[in-house]
N, C-alpha and C. Protein backbone atom coordinates (compact mmCIF):
# COMPACT_ATOMS: atom_id res chain seq x y z
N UNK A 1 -93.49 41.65 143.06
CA UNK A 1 -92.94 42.99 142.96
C UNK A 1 -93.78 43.90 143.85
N UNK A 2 -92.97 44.72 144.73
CA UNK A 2 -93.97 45.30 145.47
C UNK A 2 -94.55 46.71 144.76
N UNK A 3 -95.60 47.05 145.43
CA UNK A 3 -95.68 48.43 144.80
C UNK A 3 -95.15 49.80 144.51
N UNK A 4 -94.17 49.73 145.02
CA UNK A 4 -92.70 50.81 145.02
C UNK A 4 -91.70 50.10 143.95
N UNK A 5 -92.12 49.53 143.83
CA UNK A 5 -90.84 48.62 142.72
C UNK A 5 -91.51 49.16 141.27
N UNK A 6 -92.98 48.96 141.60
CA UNK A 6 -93.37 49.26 139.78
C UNK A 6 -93.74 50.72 139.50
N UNK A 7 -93.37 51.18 140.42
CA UNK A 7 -93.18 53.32 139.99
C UNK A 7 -91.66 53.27 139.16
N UNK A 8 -90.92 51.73 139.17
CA UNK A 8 -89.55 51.97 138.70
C UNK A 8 -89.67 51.16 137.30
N UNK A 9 -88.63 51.55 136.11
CA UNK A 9 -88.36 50.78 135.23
C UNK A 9 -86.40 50.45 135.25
N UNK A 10 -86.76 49.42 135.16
CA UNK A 10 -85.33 48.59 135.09
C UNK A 10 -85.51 48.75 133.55
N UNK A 11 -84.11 49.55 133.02
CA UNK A 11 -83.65 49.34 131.49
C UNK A 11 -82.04 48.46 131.64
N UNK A 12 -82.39 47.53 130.12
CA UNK A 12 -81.15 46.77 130.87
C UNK A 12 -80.37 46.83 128.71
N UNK A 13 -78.96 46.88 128.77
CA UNK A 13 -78.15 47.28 127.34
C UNK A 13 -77.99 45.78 127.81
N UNK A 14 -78.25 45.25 126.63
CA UNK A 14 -77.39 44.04 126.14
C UNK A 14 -76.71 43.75 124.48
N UNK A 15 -75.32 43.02 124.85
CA UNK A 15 -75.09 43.16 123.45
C UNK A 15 -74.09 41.60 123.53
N UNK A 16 -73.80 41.44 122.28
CA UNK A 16 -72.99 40.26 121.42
C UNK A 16 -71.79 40.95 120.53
N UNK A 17 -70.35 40.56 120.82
CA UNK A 17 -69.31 41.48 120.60
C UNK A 17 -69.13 40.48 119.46
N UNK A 18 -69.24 39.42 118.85
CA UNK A 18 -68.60 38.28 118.12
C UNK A 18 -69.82 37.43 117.98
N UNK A 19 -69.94 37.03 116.75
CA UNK A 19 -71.00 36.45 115.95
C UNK A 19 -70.58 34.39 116.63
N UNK A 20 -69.64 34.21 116.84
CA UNK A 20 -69.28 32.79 117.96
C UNK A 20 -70.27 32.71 119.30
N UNK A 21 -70.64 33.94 119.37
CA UNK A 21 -71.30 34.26 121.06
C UNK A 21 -72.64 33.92 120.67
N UNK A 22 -73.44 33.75 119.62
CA UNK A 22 -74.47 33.11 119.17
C UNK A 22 -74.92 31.97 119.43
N UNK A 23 -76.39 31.63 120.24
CA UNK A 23 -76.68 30.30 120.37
C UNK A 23 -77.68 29.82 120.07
N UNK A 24 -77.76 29.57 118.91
CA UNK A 24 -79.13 30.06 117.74
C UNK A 24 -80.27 29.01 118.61
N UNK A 25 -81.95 29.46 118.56
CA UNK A 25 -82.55 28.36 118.70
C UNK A 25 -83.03 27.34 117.83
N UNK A 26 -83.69 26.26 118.11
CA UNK A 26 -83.83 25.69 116.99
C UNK A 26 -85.06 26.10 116.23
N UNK A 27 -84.98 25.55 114.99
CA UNK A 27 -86.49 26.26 114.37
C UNK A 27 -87.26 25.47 114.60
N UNK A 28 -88.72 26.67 114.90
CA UNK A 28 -89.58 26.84 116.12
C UNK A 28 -90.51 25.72 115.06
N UNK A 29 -91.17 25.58 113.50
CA UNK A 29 -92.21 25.44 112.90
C UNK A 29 -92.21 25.52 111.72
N UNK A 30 -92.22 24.67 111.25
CA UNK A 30 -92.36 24.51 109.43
C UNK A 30 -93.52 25.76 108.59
N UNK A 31 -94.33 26.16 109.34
CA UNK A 31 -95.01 27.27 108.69
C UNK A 31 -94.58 28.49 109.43
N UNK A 32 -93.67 28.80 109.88
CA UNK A 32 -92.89 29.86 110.37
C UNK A 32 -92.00 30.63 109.57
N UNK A 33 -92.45 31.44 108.74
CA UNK A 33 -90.98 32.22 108.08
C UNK A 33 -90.91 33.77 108.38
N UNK A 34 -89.86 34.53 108.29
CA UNK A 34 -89.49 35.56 108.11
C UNK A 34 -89.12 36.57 106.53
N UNK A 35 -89.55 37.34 106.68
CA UNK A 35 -89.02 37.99 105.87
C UNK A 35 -89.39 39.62 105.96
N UNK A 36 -87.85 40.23 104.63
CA UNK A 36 -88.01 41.68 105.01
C UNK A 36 -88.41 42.59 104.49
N UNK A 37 -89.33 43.55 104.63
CA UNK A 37 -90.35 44.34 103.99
C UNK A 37 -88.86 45.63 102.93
N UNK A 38 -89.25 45.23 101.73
CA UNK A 38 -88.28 45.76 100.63
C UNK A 38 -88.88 46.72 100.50
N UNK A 39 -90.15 47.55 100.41
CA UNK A 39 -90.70 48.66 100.07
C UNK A 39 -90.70 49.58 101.27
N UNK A 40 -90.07 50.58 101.92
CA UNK A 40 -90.43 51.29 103.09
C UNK A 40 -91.93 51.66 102.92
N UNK A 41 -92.33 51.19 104.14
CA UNK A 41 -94.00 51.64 104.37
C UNK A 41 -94.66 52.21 105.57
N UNK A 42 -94.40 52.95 106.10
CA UNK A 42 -94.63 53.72 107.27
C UNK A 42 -95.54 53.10 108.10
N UNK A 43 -96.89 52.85 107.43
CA UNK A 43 -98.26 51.92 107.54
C UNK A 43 -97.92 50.85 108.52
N UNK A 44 -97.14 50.41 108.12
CA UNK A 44 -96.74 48.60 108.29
C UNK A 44 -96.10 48.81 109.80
N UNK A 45 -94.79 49.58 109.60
CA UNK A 45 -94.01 49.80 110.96
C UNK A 45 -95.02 50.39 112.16
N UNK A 46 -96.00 51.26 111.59
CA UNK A 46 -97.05 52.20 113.00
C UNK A 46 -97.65 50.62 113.75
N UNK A 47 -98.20 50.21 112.29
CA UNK A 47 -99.11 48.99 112.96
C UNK A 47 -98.27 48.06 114.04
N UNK A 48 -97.22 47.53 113.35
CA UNK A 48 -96.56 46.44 114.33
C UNK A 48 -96.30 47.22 115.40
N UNK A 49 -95.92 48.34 115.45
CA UNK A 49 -95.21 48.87 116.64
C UNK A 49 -96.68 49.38 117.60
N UNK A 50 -97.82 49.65 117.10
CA UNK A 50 -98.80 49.56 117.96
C UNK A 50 -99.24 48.14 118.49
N UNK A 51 -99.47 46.91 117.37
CA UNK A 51 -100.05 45.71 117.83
C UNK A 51 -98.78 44.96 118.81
N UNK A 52 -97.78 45.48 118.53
CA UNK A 52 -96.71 44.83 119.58
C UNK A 52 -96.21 45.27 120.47
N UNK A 53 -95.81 46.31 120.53
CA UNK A 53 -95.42 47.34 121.32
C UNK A 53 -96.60 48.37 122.84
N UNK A 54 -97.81 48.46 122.55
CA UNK A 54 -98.36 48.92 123.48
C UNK A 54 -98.65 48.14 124.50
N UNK A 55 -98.83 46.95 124.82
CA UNK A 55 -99.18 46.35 126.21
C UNK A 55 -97.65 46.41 127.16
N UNK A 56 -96.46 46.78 126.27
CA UNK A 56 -95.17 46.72 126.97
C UNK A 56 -94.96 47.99 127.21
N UNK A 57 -95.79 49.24 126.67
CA UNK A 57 -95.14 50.40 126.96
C UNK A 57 -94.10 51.30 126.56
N UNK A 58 -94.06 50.54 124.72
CA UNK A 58 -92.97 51.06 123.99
C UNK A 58 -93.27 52.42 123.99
N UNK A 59 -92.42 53.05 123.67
CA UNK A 59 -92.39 54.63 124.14
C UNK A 59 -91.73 55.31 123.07
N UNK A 60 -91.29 56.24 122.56
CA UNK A 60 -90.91 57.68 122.41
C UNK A 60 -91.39 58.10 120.66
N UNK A 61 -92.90 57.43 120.52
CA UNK A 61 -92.97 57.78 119.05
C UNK A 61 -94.40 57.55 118.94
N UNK A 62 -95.11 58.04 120.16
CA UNK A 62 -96.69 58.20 120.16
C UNK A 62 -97.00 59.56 119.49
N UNK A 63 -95.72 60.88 119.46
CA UNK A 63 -96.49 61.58 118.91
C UNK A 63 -96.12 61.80 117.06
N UNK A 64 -95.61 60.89 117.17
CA UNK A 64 -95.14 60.55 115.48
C UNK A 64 -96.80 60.78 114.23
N UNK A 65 -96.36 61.74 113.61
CA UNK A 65 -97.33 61.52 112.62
C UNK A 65 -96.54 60.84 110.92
N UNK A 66 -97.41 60.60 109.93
CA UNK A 66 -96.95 60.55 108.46
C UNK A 66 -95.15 60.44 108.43
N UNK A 67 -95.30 62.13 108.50
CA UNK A 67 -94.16 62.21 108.14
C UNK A 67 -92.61 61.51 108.62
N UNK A 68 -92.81 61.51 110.28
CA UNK A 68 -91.76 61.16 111.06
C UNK A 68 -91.51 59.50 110.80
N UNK A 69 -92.57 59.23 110.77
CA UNK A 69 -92.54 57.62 110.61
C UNK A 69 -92.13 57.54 108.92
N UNK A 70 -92.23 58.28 108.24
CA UNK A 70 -91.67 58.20 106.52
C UNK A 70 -90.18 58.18 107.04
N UNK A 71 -89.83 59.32 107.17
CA UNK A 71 -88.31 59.73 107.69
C UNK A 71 -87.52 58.35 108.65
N UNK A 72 -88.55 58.32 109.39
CA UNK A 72 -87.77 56.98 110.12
C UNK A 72 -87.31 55.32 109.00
N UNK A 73 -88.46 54.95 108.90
CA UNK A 73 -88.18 53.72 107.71
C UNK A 73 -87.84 54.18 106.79
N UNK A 74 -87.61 54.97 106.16
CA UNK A 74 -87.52 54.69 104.83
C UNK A 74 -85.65 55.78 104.36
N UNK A 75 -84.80 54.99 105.14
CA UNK A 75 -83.93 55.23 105.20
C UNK A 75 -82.79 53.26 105.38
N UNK A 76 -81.80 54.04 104.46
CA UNK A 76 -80.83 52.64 104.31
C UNK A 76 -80.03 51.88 105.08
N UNK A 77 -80.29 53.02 106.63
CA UNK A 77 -79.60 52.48 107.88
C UNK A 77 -81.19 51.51 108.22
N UNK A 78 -82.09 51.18 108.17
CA UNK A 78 -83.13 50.70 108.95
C UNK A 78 -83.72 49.51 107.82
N UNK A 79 -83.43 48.11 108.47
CA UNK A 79 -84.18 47.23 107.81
C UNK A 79 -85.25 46.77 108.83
N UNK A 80 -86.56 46.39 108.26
CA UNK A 80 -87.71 45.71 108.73
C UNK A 80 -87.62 44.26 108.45
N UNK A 81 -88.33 43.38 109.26
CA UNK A 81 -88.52 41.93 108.79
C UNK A 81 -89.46 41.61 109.39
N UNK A 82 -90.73 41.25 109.08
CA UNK A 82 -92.32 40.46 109.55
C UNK A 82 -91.88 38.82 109.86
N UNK A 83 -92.44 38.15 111.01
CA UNK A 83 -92.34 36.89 110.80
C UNK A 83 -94.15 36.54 110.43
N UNK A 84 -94.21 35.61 109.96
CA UNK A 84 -95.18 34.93 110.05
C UNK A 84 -95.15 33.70 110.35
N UNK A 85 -96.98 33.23 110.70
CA UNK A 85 -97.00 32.29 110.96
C UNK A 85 -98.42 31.55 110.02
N UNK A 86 -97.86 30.74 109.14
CA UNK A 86 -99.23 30.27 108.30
C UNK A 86 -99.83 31.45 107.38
N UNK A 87 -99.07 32.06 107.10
CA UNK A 87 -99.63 33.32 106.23
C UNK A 87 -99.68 34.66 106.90
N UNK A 88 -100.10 34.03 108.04
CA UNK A 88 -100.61 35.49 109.30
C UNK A 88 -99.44 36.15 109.84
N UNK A 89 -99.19 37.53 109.46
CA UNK A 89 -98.42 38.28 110.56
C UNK A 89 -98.41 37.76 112.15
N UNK A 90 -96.96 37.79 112.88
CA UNK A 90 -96.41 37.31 114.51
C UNK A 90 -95.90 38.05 114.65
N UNK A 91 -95.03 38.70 114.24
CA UNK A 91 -94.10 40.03 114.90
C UNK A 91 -93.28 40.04 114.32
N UNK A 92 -92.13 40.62 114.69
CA UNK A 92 -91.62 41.77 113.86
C UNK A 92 -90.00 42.05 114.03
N UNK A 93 -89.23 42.63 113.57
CA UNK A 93 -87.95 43.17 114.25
C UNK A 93 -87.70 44.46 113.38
N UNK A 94 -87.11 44.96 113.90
CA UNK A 94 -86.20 46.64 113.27
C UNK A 94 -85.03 46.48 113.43
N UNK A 95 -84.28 46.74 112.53
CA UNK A 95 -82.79 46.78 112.52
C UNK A 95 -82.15 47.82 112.22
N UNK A 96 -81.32 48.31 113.08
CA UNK A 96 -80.50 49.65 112.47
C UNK A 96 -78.90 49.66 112.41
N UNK A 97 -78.47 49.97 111.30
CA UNK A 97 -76.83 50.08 111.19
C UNK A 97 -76.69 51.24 111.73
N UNK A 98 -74.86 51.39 112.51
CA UNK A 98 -75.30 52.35 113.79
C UNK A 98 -73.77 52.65 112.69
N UNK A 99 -73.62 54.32 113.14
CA UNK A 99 -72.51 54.25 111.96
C UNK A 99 -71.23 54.05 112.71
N UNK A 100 -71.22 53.54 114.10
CA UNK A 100 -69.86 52.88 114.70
C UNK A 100 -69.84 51.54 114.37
N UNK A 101 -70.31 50.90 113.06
CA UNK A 101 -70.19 49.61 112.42
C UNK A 101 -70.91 48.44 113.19
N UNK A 102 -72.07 49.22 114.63
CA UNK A 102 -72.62 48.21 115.37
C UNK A 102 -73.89 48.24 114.40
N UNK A 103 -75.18 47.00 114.67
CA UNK A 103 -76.36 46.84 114.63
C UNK A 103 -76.95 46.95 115.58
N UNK A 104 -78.06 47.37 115.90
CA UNK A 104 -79.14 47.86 116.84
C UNK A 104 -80.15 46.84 116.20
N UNK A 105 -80.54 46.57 117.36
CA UNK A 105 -82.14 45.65 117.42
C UNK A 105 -82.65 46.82 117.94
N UNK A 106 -83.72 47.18 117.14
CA UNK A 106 -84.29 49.01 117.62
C UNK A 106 -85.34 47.98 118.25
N UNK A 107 -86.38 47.50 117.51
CA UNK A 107 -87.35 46.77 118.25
C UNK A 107 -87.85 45.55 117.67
N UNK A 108 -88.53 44.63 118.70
CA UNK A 108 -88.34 43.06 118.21
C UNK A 108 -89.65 42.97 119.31
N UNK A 109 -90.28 41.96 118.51
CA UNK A 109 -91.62 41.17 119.69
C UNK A 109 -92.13 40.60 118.55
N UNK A 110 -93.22 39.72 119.24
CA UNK A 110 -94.54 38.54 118.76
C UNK A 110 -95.74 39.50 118.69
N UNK A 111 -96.77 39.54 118.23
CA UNK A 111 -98.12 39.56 118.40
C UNK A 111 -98.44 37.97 119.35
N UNK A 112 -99.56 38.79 120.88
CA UNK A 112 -99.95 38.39 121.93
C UNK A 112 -100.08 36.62 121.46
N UNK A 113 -101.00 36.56 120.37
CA UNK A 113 -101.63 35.59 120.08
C UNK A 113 -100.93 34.31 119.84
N UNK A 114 -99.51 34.65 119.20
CA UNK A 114 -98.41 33.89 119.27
C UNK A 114 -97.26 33.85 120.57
N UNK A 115 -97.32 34.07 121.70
CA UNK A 115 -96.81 33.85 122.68
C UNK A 115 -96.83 32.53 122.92
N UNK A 116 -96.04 31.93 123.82
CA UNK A 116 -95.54 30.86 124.43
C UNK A 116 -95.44 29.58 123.36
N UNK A 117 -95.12 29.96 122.07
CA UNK A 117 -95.46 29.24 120.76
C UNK A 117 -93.59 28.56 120.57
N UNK A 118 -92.84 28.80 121.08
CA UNK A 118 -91.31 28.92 121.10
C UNK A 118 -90.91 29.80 120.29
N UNK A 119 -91.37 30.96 119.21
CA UNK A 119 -91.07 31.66 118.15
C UNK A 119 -90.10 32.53 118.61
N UNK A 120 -90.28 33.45 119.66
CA UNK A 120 -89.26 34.57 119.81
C UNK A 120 -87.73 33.66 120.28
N UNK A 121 -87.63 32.92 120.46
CA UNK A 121 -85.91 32.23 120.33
C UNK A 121 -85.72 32.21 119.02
N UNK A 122 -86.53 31.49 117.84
CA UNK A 122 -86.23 31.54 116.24
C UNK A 122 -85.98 32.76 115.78
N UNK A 123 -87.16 34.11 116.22
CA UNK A 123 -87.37 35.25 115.79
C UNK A 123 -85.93 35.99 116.13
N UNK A 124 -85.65 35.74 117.60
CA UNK A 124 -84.23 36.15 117.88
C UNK A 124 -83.20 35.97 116.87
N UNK A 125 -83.01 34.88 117.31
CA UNK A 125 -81.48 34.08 116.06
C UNK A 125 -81.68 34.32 114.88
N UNK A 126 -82.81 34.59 114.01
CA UNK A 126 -82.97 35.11 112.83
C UNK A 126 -82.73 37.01 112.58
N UNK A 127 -83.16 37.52 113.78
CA UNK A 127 -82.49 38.65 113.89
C UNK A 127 -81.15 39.16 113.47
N UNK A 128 -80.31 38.02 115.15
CA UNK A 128 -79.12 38.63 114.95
C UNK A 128 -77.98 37.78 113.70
N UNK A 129 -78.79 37.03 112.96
CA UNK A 129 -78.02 36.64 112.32
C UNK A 129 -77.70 37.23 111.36
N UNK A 130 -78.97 38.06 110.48
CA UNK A 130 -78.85 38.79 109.99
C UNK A 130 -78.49 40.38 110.01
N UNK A 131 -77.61 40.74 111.71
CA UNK A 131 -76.71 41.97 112.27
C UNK A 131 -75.67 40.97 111.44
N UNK A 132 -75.34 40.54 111.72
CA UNK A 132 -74.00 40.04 111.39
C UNK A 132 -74.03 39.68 109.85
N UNK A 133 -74.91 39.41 109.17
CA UNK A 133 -74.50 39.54 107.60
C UNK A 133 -74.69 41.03 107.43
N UNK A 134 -75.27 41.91 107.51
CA UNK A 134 -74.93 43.24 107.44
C UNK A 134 -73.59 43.48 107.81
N UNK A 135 -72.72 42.65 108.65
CA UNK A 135 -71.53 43.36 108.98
C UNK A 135 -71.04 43.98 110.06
N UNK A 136 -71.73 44.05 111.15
CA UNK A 136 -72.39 44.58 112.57
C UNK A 136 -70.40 44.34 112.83
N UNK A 137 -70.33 44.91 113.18
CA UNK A 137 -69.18 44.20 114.31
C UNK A 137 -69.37 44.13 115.94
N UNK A 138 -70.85 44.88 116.33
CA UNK A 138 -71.38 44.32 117.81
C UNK A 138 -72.62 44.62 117.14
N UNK A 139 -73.67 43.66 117.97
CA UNK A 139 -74.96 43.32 117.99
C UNK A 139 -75.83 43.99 119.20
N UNK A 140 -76.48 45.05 119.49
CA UNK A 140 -76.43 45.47 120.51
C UNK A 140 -78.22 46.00 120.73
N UNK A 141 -79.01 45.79 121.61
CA UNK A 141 -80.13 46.58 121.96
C UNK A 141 -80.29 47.13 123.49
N UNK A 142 -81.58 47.45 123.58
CA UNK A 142 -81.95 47.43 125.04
C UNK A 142 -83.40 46.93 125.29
N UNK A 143 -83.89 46.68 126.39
CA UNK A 143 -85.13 46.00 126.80
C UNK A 143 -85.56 46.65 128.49
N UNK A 144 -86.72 46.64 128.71
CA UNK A 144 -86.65 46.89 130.17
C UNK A 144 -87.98 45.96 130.73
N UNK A 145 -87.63 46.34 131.74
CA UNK A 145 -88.82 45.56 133.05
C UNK A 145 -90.48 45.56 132.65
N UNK A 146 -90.95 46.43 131.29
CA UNK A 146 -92.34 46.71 131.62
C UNK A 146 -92.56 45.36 130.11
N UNK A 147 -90.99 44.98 129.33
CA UNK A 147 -91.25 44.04 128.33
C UNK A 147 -91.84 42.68 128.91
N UNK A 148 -92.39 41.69 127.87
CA UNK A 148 -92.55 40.60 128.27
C UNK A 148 -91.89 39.44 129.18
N UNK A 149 -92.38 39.33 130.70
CA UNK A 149 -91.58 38.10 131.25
C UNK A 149 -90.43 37.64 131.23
N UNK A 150 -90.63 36.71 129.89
CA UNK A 150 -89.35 36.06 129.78
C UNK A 150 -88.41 37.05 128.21
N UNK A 151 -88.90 38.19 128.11
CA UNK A 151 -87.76 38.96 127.26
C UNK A 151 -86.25 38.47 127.57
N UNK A 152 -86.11 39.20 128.42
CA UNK A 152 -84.96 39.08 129.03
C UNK A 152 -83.82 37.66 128.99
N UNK A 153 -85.06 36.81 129.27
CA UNK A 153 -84.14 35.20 129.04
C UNK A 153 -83.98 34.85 128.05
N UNK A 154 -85.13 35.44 126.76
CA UNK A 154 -84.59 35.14 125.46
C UNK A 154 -83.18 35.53 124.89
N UNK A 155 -83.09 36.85 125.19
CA UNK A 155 -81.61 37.44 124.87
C UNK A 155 -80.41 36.45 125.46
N UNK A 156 -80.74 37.03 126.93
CA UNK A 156 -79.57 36.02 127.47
C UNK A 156 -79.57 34.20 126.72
N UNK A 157 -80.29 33.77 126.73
CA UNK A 157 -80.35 32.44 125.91
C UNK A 157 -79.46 32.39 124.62
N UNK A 158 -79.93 33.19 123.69
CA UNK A 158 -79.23 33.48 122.53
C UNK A 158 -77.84 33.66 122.76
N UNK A 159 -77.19 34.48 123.81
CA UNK A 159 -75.78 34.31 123.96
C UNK A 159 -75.39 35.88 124.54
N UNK A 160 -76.71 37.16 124.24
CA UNK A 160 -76.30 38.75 124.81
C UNK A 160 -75.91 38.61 126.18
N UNK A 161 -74.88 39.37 126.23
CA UNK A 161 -74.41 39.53 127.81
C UNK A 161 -74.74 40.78 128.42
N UNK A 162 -75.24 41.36 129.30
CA UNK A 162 -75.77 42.19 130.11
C UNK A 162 -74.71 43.61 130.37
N UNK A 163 -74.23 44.76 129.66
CA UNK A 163 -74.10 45.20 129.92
C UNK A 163 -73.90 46.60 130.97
N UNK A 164 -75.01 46.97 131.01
CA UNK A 164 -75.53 47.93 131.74
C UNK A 164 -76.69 47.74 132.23
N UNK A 165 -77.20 48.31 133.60
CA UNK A 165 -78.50 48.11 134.07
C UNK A 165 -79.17 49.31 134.64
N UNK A 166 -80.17 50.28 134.61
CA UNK A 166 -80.03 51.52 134.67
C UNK A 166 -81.85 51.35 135.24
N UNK A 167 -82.17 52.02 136.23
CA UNK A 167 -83.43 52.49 136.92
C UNK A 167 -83.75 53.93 136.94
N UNK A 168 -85.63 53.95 136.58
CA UNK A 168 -85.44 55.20 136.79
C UNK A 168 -87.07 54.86 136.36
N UNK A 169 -87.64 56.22 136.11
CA UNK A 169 -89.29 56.44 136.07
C UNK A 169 -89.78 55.35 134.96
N UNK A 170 -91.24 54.73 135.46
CA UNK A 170 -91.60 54.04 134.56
C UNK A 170 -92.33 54.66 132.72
N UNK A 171 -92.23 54.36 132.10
CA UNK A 171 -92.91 54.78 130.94
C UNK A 171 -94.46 54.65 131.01
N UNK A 172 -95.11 55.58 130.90
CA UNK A 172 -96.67 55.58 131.37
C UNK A 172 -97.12 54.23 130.16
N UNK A 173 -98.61 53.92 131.11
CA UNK A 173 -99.13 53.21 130.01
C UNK A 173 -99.69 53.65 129.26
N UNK A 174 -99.40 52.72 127.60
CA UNK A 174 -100.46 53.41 126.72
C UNK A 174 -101.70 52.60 126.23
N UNK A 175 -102.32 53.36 125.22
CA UNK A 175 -103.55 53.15 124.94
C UNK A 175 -103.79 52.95 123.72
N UNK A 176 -103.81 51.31 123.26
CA UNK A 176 -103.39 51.14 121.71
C UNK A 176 -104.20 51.97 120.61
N UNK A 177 -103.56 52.78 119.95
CA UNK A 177 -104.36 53.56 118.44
C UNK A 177 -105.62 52.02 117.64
N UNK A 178 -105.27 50.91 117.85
CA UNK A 178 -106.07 50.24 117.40
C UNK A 178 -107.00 49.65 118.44
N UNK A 179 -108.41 49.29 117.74
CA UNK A 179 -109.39 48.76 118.42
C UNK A 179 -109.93 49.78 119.54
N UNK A 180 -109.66 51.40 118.99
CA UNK A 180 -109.54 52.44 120.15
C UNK A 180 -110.91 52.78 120.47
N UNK A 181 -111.51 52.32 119.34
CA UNK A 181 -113.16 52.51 119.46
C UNK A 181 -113.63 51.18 119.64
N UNK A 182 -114.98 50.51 120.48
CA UNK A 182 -115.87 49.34 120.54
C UNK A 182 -114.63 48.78 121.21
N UNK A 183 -114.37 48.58 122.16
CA UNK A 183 -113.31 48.06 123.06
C UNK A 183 -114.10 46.09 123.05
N UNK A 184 -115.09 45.98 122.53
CA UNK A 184 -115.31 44.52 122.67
C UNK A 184 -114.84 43.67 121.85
């Protein structure tokens, strides 16, 4: 990528119109499970969305305090789900019922440590499987250029087809709230 390329962010809409368009992966690991946080906890969502979200440059809720992040989870359009691995938190997904009867993958990733493990294909298909028992009648997110590598191929893998593709200023980098002190 040259250096004029990364002043740009490629945002790309992908979505799944029909729960047939699904191409689940296989499961990744016998000590691999998911599940979804029943208590809204503001705590929980800051953390994942800092431990997962800052090396990619997730964006529009750095200046979120308490409250906004209460208001955000802890509402009946927004389910959470932790995966783990062996006990240990891996990452994460957000789900939102959109009130045009779609689901939103608001946000989805691994913690670093679990990369190249095959999880985010399982983590995927466990996602959208559960848009579609909610009732979703489209399955729909977005992702861009500053996400992980192979983001992009995970979706497409699963079966999302590429709607829209849209360029424009990159999202500055940030500076994770954790480990912000003793950087060793």
């Amino acid at each position: 990528m040259s250096e004029q390329d990364s002043e740009q962010k490629i945002t790309y809409l992908l979505e799944m119109s029909n729960s047939d368009e699904l191409r689940p992966s296989a499961r990744s690991r016998v000590d691999f499970e998911v599940k979804r946080v029943e208590i809204a906890c503001p705590e929980l969502n800051w953390f994942l969305h800092q431990a997962v979200g800052t090396e990619f440059r997730w964006g529009g809720r750095e200046g979120w305090g308490r409250q906004a992040w209460t208001a955000y989870v802890d509402r009946p359009a927004l389910e959470t789900w932790v995966a783990y691995v062996a006990g240990t938190p891996a990452g994460y997904y957000e789900l939102e019922k959109q009130t045009d009867g779609s689901a939103r993958i608001e946000c989805f990733g691994l913690l670093r440590q679990f990369f190249g493990q095959g999880l985010g294909g399982d983590l995927l298909t466990r996602a959208v499987e559960r848009c579609w028992e909610m009732g979703a009648n489209r399955v729909w997110l977005t992702t861009c250029s500053h996400d992980h590598p192979r983001a992009l191929q995970n979706y497409l893998s699963r079966g999302f087809k590429l709607v829209n593709e849209t360029t424009g200023p990159p999202n500055p980098p940030r500076e994770s709230a954790l480990f912000s002190q003793g950087r060793r």
